[in-house]
C-alpha atoms as a PDB file:
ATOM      1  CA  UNK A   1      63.886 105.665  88.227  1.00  0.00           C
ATOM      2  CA  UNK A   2      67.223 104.120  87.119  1.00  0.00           C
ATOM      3  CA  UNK A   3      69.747 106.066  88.232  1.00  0.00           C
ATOM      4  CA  UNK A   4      72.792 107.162  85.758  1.00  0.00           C
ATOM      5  CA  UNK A   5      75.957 105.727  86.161  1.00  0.00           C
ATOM      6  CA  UNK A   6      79.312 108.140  86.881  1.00  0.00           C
ATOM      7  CA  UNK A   7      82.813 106.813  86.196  1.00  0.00           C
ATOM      8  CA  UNK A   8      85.520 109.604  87.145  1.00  0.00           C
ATOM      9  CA  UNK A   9      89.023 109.140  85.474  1.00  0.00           C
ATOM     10  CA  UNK A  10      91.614 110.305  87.391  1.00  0.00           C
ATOM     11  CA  UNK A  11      95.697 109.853  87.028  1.00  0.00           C
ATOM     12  CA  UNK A  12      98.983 112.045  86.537  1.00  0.00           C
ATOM     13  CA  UNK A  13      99.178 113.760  83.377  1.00  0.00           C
ATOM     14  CA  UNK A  14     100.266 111.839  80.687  1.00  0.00           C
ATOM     15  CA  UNK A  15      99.006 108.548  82.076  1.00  0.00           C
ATOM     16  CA  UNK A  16      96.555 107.824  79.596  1.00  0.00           C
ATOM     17  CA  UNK A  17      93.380 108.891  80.603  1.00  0.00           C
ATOM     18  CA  UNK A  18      92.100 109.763  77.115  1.00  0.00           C
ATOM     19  CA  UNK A  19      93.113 106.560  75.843  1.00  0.00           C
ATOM     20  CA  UNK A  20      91.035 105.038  78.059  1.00  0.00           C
ATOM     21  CA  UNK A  21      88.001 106.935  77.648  1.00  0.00           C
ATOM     22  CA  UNK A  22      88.077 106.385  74.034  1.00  0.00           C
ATOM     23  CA  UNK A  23      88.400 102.920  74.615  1.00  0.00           C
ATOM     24  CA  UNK A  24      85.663 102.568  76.870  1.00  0.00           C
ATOM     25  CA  UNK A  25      83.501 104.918  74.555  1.00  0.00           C
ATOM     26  CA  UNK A  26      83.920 102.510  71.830  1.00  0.00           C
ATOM     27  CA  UNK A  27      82.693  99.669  74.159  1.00  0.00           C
ATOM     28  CA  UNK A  28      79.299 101.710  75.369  1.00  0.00           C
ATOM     29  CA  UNK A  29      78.764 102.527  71.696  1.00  0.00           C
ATOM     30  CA  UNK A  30      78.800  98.647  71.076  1.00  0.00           C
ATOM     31  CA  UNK A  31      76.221  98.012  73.978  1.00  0.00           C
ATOM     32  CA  UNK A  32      74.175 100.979  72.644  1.00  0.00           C
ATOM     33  CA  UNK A  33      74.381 103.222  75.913  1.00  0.00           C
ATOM     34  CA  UNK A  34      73.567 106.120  76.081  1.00  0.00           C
ATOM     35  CA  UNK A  35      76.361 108.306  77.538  1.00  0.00           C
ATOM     36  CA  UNK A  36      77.856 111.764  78.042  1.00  0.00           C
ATOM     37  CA  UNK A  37      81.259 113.084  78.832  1.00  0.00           C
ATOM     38  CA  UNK A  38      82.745 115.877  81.035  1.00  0.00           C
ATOM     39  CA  UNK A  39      86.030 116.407  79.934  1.00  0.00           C
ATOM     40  CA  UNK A  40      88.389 118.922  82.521  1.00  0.00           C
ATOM     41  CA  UNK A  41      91.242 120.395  81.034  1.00  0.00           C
ATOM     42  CA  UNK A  42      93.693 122.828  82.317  1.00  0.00           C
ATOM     43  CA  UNK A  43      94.174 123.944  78.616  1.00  0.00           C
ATOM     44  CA  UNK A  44      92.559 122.985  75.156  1.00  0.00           C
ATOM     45  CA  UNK A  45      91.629 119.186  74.296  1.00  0.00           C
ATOM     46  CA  UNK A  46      90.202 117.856  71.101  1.00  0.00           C
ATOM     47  CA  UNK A  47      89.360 113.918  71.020  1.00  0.00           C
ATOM     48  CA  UNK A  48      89.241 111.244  68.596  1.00  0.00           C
ATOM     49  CA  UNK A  49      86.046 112.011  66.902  1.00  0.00           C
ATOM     50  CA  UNK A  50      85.486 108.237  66.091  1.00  0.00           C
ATOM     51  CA  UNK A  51      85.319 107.835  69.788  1.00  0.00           C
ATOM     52  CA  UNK A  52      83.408 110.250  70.532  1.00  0.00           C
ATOM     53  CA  UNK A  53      80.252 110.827  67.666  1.00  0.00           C
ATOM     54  CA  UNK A  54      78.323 113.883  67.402  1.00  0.00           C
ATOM     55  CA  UNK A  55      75.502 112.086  68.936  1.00  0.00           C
ATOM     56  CA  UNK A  56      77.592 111.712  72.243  1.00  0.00           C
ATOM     57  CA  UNK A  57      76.870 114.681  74.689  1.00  0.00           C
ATOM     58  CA  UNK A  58      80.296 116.404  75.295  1.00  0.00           C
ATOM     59  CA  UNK A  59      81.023 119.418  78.503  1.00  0.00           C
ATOM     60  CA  UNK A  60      84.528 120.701  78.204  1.00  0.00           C
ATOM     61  CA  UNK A  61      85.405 122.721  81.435  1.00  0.00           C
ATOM     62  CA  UNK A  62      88.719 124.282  80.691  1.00  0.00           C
ATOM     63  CA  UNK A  63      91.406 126.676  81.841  1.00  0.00           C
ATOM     64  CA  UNK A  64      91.005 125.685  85.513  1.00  0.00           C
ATOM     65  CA  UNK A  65      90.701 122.266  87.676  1.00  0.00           C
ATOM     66  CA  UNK A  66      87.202 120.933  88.483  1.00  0.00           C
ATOM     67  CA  UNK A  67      88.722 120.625  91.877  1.00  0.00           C
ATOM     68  CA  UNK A  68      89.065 124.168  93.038  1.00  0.00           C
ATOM     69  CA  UNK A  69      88.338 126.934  90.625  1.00  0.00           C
ATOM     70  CA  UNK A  70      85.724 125.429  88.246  1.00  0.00           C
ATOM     71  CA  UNK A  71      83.652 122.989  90.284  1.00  0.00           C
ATOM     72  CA  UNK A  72      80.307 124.831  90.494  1.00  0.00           C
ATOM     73  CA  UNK A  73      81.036 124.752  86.825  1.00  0.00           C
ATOM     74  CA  UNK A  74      80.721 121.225  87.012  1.00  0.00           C
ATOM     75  CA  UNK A  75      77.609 120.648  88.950  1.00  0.00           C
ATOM     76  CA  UNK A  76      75.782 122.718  86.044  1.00  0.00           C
ATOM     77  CA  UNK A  77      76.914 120.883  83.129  1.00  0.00           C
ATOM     78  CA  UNK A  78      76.145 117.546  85.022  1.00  0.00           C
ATOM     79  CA  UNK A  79      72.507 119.221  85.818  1.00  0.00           C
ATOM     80  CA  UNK A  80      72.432 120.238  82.131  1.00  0.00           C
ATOM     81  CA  UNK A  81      73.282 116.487  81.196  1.00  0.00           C
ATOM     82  CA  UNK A  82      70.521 114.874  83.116  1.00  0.00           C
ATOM     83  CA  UNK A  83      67.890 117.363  82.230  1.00  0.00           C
ATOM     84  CA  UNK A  84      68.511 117.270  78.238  1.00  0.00           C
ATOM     85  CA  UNK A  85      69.768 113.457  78.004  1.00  0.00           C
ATOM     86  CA  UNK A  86      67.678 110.294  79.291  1.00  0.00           C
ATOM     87  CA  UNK A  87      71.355 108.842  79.990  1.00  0.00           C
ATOM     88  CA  UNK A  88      72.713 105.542  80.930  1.00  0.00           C
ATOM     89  CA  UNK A  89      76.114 106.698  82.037  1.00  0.00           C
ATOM     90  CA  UNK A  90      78.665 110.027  82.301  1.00  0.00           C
ATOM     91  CA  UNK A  91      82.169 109.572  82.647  1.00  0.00           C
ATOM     92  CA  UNK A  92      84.279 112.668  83.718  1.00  0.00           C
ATOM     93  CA  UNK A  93      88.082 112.946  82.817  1.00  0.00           C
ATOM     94  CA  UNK A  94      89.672 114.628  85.409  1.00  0.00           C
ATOM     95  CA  UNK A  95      93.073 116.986  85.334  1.00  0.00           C
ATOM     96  CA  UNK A  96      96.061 115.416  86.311  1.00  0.00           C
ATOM     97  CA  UNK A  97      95.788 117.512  89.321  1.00  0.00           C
ATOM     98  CA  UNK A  98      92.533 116.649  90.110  1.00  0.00           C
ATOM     99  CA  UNK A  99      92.540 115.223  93.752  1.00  0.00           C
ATOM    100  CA  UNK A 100      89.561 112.075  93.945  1.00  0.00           C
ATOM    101  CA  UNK A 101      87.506 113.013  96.708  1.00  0.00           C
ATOM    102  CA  UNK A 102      87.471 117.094  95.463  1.00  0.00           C
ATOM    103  CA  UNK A 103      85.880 115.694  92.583  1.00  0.00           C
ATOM    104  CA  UNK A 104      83.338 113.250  93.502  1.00  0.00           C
ATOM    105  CA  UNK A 105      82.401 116.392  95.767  1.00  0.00           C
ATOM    106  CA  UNK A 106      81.678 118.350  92.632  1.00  0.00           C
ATOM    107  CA  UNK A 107      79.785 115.649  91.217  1.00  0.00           C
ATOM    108  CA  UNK A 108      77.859 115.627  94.251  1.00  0.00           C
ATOM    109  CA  UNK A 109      75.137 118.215  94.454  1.00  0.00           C
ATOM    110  CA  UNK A 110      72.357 117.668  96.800  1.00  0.00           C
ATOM    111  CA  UNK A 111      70.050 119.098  93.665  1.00  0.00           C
ATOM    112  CA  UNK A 112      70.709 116.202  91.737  1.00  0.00           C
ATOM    113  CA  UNK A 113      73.005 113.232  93.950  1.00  0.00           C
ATOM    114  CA  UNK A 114      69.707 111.296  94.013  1.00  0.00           C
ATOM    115  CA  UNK A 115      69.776 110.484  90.436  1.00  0.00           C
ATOM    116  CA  UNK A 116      73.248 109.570  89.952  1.00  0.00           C
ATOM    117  CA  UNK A 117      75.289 106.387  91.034  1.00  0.00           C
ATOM    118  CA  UNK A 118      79.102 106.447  91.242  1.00  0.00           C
ATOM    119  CA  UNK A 119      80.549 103.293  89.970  1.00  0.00           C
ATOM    120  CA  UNK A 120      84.153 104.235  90.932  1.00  0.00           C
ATOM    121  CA  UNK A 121      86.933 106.515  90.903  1.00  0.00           C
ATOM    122  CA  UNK A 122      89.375 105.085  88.645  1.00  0.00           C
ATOM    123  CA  UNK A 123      92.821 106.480  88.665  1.00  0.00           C
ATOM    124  CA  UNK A 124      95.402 105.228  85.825  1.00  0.00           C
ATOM    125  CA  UNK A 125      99.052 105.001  86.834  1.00  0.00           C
ATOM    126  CA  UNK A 126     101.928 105.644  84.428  1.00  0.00           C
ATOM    127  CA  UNK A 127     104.196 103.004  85.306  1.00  0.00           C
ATOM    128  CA  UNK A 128     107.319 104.612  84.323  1.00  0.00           C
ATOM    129  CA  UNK A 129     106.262 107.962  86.223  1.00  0.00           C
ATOM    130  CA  UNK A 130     105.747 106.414  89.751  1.00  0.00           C
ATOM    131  CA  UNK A 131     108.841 104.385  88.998  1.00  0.00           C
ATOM    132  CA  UNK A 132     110.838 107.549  88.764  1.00  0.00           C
ATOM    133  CA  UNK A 133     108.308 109.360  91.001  1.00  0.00           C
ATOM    134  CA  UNK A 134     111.178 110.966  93.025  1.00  0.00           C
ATOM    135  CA  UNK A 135     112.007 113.599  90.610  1.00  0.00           C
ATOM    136  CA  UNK A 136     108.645 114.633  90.956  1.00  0.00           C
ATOM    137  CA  UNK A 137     107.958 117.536  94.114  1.00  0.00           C
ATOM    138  CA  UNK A 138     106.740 116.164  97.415  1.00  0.00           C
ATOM    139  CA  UNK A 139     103.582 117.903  96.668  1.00  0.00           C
ATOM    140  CA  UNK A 140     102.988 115.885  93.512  1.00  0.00           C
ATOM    141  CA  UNK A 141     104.359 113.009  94.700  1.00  0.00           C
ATOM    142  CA  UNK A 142     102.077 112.888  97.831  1.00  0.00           C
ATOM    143  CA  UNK A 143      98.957 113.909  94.910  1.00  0.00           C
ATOM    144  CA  UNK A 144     100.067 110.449  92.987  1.00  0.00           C
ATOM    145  CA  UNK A 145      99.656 108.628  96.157  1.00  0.00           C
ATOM    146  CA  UNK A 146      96.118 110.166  96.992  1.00  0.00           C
ATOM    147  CA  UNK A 147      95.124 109.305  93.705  1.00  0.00           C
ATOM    148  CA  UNK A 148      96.158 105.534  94.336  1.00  0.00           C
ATOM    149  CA  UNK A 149      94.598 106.228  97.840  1.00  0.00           C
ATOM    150  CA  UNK A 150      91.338 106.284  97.020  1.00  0.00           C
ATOM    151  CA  UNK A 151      90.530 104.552  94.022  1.00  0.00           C
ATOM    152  CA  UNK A 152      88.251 101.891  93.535  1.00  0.00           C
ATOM    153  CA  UNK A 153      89.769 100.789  90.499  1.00  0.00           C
ATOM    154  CA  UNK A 154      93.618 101.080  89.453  1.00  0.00           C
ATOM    155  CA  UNK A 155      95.485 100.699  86.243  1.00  0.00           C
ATOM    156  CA  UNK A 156      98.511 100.482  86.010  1.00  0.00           C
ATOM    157  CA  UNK A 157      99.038 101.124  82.304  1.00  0.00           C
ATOM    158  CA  UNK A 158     101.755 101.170  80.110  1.00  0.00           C
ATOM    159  CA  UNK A 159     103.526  97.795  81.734  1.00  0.00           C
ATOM    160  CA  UNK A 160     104.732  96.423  78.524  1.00  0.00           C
ATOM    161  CA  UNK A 161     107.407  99.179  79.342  1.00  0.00           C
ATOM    162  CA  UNK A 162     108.678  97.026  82.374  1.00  0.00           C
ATOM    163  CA  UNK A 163     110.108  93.786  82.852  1.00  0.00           C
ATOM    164  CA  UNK A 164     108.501  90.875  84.674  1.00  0.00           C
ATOM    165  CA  UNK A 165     109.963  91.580  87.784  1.00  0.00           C
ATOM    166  CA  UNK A 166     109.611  95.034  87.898  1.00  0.00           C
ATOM    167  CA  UNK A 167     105.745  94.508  87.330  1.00  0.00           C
ATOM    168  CA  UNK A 168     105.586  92.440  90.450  1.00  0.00           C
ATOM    169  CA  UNK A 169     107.206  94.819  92.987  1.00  0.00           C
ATOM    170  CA  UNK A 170     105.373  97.741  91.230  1.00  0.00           C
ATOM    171  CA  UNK A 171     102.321  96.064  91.806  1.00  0.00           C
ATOM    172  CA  UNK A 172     103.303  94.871  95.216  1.00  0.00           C
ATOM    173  CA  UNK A 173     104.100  99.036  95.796  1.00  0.00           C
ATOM    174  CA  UNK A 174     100.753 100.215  94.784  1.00  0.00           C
ATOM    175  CA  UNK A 175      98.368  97.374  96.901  1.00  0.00           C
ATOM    176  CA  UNK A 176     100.635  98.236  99.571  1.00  0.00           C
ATOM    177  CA  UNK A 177      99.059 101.878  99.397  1.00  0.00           C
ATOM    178  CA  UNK A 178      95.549 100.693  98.622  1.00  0.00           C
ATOM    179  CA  UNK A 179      94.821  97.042  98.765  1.00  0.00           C
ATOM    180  CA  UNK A 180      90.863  97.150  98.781  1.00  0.00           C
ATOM    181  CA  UNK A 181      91.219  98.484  95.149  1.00  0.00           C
ATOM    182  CA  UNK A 182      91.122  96.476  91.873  1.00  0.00           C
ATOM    183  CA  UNK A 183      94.329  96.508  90.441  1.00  0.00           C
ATOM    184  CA  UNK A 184      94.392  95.485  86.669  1.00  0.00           C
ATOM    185  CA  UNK A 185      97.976  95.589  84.111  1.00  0.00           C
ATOM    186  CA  UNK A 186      97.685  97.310  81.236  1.00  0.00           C
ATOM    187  CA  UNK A 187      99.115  98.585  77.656  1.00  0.00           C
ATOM    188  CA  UNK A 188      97.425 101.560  75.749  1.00  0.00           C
ATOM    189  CA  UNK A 189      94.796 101.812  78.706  1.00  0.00           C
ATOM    190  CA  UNK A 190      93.014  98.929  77.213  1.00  0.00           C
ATOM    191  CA  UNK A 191      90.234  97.188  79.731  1.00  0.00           C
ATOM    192  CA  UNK A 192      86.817  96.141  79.634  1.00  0.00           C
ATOM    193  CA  UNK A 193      83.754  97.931  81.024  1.00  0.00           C
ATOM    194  CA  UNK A 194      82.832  95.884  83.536  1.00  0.00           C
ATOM    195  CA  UNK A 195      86.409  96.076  85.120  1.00  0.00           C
ATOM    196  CA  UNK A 196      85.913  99.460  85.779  1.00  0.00           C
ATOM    197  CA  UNK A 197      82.346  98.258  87.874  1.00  0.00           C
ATOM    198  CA  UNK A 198      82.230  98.277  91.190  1.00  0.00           C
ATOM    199  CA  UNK A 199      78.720  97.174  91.450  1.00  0.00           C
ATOM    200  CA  UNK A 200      77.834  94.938  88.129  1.00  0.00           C
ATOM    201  CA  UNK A 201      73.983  95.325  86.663  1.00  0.00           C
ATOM    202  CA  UNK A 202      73.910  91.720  84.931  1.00  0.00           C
ATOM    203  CA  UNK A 203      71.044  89.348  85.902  1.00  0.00           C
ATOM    204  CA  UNK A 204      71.643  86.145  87.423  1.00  0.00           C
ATOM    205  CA  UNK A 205      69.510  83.344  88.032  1.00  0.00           C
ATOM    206  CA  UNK A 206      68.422  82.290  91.196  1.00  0.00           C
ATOM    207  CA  UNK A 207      70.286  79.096  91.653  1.00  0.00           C
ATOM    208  CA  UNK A 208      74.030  80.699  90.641  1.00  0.00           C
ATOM    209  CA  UNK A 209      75.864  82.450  93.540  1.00  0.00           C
ATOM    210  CA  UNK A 210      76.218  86.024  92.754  1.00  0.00           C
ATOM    211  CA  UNK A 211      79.883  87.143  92.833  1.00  0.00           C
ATOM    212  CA  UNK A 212      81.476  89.178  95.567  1.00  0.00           C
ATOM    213  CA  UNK A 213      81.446  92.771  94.241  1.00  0.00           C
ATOM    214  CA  UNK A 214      84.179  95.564  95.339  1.00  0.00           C
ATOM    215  CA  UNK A 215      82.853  97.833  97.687  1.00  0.00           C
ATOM    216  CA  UNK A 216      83.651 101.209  96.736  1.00  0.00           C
ATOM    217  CA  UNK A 217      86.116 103.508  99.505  1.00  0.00           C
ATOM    218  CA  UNK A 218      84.714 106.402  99.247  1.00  0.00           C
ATOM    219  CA  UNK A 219      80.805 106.487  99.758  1.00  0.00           C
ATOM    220  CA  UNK A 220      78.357 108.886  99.021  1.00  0.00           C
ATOM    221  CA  UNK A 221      74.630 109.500 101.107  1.00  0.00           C
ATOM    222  CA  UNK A 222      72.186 111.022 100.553  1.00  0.00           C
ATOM    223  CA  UNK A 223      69.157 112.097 103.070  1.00  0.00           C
ATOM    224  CA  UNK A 224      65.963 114.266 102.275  1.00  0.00           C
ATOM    225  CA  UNK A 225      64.526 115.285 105.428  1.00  0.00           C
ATOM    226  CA  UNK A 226      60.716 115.934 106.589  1.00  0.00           C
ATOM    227  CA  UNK A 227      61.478 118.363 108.981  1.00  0.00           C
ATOM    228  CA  UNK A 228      63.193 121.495 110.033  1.00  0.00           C
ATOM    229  CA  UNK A 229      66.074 120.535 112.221  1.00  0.00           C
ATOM    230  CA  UNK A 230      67.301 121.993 115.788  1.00  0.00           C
ATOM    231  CA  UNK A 231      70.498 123.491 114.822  1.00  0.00           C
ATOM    232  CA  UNK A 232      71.627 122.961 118.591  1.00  0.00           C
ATOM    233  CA  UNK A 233      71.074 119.164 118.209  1.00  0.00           C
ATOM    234  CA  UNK A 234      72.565 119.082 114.157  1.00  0.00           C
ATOM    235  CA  UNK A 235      76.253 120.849 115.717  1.00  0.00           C
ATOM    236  CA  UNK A 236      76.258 118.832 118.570  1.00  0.00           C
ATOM    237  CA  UNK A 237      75.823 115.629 116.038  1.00  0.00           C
ATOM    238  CA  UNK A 238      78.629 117.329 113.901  1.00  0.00           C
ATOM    239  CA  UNK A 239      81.232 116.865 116.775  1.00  0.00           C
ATOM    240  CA  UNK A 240      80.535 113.856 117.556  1.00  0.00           C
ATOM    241  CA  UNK A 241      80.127 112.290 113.894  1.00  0.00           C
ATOM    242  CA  UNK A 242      83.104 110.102 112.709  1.00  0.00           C
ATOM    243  CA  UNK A 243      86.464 111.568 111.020  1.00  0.00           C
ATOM    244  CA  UNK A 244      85.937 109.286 108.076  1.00  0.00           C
ATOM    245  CA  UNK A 245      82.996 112.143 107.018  1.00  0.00           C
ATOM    246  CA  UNK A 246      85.425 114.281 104.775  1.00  0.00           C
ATOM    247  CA  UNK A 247      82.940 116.245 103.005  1.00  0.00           C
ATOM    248  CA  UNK A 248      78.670 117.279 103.546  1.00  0.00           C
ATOM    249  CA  UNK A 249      76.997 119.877 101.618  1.00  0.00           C
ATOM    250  CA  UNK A 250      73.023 120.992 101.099  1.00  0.00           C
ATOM    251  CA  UNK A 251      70.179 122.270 102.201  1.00  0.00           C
ATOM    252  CA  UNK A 252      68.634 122.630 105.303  1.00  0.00           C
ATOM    253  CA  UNK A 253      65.871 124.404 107.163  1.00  0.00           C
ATOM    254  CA  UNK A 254      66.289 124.989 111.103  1.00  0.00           C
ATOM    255  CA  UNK A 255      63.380 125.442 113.499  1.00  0.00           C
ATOM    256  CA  UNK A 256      64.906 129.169 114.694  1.00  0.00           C
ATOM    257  CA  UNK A 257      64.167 130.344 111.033  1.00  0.00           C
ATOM    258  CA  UNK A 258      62.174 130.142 108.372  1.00  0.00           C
ATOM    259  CA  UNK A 259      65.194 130.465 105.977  1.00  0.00           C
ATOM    260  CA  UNK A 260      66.560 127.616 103.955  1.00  0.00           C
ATOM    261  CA  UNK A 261      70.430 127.346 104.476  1.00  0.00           C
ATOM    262  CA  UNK A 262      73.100 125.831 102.380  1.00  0.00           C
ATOM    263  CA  UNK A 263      75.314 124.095 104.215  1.00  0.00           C
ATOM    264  CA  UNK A 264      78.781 122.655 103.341  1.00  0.00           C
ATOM    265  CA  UNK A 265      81.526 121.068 105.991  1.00  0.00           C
ATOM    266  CA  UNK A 266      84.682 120.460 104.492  1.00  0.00           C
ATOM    267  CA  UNK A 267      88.258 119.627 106.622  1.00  0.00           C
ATOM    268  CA  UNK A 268      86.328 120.530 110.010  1.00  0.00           C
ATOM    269  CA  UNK A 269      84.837 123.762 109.500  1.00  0.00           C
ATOM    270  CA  UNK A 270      80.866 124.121 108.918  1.00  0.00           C
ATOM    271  CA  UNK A 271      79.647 127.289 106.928  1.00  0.00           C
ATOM    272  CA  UNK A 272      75.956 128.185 106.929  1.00  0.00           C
ATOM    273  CA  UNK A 273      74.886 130.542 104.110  1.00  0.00           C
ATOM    274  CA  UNK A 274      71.039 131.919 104.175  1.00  0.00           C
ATOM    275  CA  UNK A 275      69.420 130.770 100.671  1.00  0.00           C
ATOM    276  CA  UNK A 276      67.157 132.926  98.701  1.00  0.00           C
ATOM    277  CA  UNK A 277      65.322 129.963  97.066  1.00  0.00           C
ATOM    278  CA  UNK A 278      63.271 127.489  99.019  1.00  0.00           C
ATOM    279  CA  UNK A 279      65.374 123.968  98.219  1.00  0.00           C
ATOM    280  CA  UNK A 280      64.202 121.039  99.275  1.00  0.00           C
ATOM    281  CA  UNK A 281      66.460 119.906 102.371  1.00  0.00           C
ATOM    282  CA  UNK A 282      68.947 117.978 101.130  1.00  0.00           C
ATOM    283  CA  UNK A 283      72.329 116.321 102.614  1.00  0.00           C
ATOM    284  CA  UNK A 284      74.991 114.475 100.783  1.00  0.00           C
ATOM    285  CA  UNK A 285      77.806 113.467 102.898  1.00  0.00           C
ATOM    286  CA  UNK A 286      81.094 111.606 101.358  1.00  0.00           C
ATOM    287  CA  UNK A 287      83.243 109.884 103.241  1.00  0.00           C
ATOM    288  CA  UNK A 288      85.637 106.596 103.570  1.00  0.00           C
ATOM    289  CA  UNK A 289      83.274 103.105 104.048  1.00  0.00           C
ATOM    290  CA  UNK A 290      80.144 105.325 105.461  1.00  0.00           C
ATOM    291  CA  UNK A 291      77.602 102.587 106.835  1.00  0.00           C
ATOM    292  CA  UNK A 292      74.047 103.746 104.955  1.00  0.00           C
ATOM    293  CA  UNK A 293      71.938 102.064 107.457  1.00  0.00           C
ATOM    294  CA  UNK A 294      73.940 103.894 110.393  1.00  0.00           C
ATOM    295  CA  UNK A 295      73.510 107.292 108.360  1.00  0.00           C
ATOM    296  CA  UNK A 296      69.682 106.691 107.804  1.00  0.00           C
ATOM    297  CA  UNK A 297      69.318 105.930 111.632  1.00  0.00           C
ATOM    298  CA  UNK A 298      70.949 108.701 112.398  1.00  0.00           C
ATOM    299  CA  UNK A 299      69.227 111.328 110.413  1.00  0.00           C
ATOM    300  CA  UNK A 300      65.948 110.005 111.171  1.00  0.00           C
ATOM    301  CA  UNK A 301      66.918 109.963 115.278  1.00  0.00           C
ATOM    302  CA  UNK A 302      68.137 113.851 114.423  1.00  0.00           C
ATOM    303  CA  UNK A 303      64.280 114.838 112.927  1.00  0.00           C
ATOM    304  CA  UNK A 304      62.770 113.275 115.734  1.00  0.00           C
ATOM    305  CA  UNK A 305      64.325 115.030 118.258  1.00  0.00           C
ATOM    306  CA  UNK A 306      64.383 117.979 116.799  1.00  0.00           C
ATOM    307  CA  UNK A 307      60.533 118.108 116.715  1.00  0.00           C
ATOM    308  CA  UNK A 308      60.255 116.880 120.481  1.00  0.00           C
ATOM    309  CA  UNK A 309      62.139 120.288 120.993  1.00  0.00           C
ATOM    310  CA  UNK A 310      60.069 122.385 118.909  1.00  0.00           C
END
C-alpha cells in the first residue's frame, strides 16, 4: 500500500506559513493529488477558499497548540483523514509555537505510523524577525532556533526585504545552526513542491544516476512485534539505547501479563499504562539520524531473547 505523504509547516508567527500552504495547494491541485489539511491555530483561521476547494479535506484544531494541549486531538483527525480519504498527501500547519519534534510526535501514532511517510519538517523563517530576533524573550528566541534546528527544509522568506549582503550573512547564520537542511530564498513563500521533498517519487531510467536525496534529521521507526517482550530485558535495552532516541510511544504486551500496555518515553522517563483494548504491539520511536537496519536488529534480538526467557 502506498503510503500518504505528511509535510508539517512550522515557523514564528507571522512568517508566512499560510502563504505557503496555499501556494503549495494550488500546485497539488495542478498534479491532481489528492490531499488534506490540518490546520492548528491558537485562535480562529479562515483560508483562501480558492486554495483550498470544498473538495479538499480540512481539520481545524484550535484554541490550543498541537504540541501540548491538543495533540491527541491530532492523532484523531489524522486517523479520521486516512479512514474517509484514499489520500496522496496531508500537510499540517503548525502554531508558531509549535516545537518540530512535539509535533511529528503527534503525527506519530503507533495505530496508524505505518501508513504515513514524513517528507519533512519545513520551518519558514521571517527574515526580518530573526534579524531583530533579540527583542524577542530567550524562550522564543531559543524556540526560533529549534525550529531552524531540526528542519529538513528551510525558507527563508520574505528576502526581497534585505539587501544582498545581508542575505548572505543571514544565510551564512542559519546553515551555521543547521547545515544538513535545504535552505531555499524566498518572497511571498513561493517554492515548488518538490523543494519541499526530501525523498522525490519521480521515475528514472536505468542508465541516469539518480540524484543524492536529503536525508531527513529527524527519523521515525516503526516495529510490530510477534511476541510478548521480557520487560526486564526491554528496560535494560532502554538504558542503554542512544540519547539521539527523543521520543517512543505504543503498545506492548510483556510475558509477566496478559495485559496490553501503552507505552510512551519522552525526555528520559518511561510510563507504562495498562490498556483496556487488545492493540496490536506497536513501537514508533523518533529520534535524530536513527539507523533502521540497527533498530530492526535490535528489536528482533529483543523478541528473541525474550522468548529464550519465557
Amino acid at each position: 500500500m502506498e503510503k500518504v505523504e505528511v509535510f508539517i509547516l512550522s515557523g514564528f508567527l507571522g512568517s508566512g506559513k499560510t502563504t505557503l500552504l496555499q501556494n503549495i495547494l494550488t500546485q497539488e491541485k495542478q498534479l491532481g493529488r489528492k490531499v488534506a489539511v490540518v490546520m492548528n491555530e491558537l485562535g480562529q483561521v479562515s483560508i483562501d477558499s480558492n486554495a483550498v476547494s470544498d473538495s479538499t479535506p480540512l481539520k481545524e484544531l484550535l484554541n490550543g497548540c498541537v504540541c501540548c494541549t491538543i495533540q491527541g486531538q491530532l492523532e484523531v483527525h489524522l486517523q479520521g483523514l486516512l479512514q474517509d480519504y484514499d489520500l496522496d498527501a496531508i500537510y499540517i500547519e503548525t502554531t508558531g509555537v509549535a516545537h518540530p519534534i512535539e509535533v511529528l510526535d503527534a503525527c506519530m501514532s503507533p495505530l496508524f505510523a505505518d501508513q504515513l511517510f514524513v517528507q519533512s519538517i519545513v520551518t519558514l523563517i521571517d527574515v526580518i524577525r530573526w534579524r531583530e530576533r533579540d527583542s524577542l524573550s530567550p524562550q522564543l528566541q531559543m524556540l526560533l532556533r529549534e525550529q531552524i534546528r531540526h528542519a529538513d527544509v528551510l525558507l527563508l522568506n520574505k528576502i526581497d526585504q534585505l539587501s544582498e549582503m545581508e542575505q548572505g550573512q543571514m544565510l551564512f547564520e542559519i546553515q551555521s545552526i543547521n547545515s544538513e537542511a535545504r535552505s531555499l530564498l524566498t518572497k511571498h513563500a513561493s517554492v515548488k513542491l518538490d523543494d519541499l521533498r526530501t525523498i522525490k517519487k519521480a521515475e528514472r531510467k536505468p542508465h541516469e544516476r539518480a540524484h543524492v536525496h536529503l536525508d531527513l534529521k529527524l527519523k521515525t521507526f516503526v516495529h510490530t512485534f510477534s511476541n510478548a517482550l521480557d520487560l526486564d530485558l526491554f528496560e535494560e535495552w532502554l538504558r542503554k539505547m542512544p540519547e539521539t532516541i527523543y521520543r517512543i510511544k505504543g503498545y506492548l504486551k510483556f510475558t509477566h501479563s496478559n495485559n496490553t500496555y501503552l507505552f510512551q518515553y519522552s525526555y528520559g522517563t518511561p510510563i507504562y499504562l495498562k490498556e483496556l483494548m487488545n492493540y496490536k504491539p506497536t513501537l514508533v520511536f523518533i529520534g535524530e539520524k536513527l539507523d533502521p537496519t540497527w533498530m530492526k536488529v535490535e528489536m528482533e534480538k529483543l523478541q528473541e531473547e525474550s522468548l529464550k526467557i519465557e
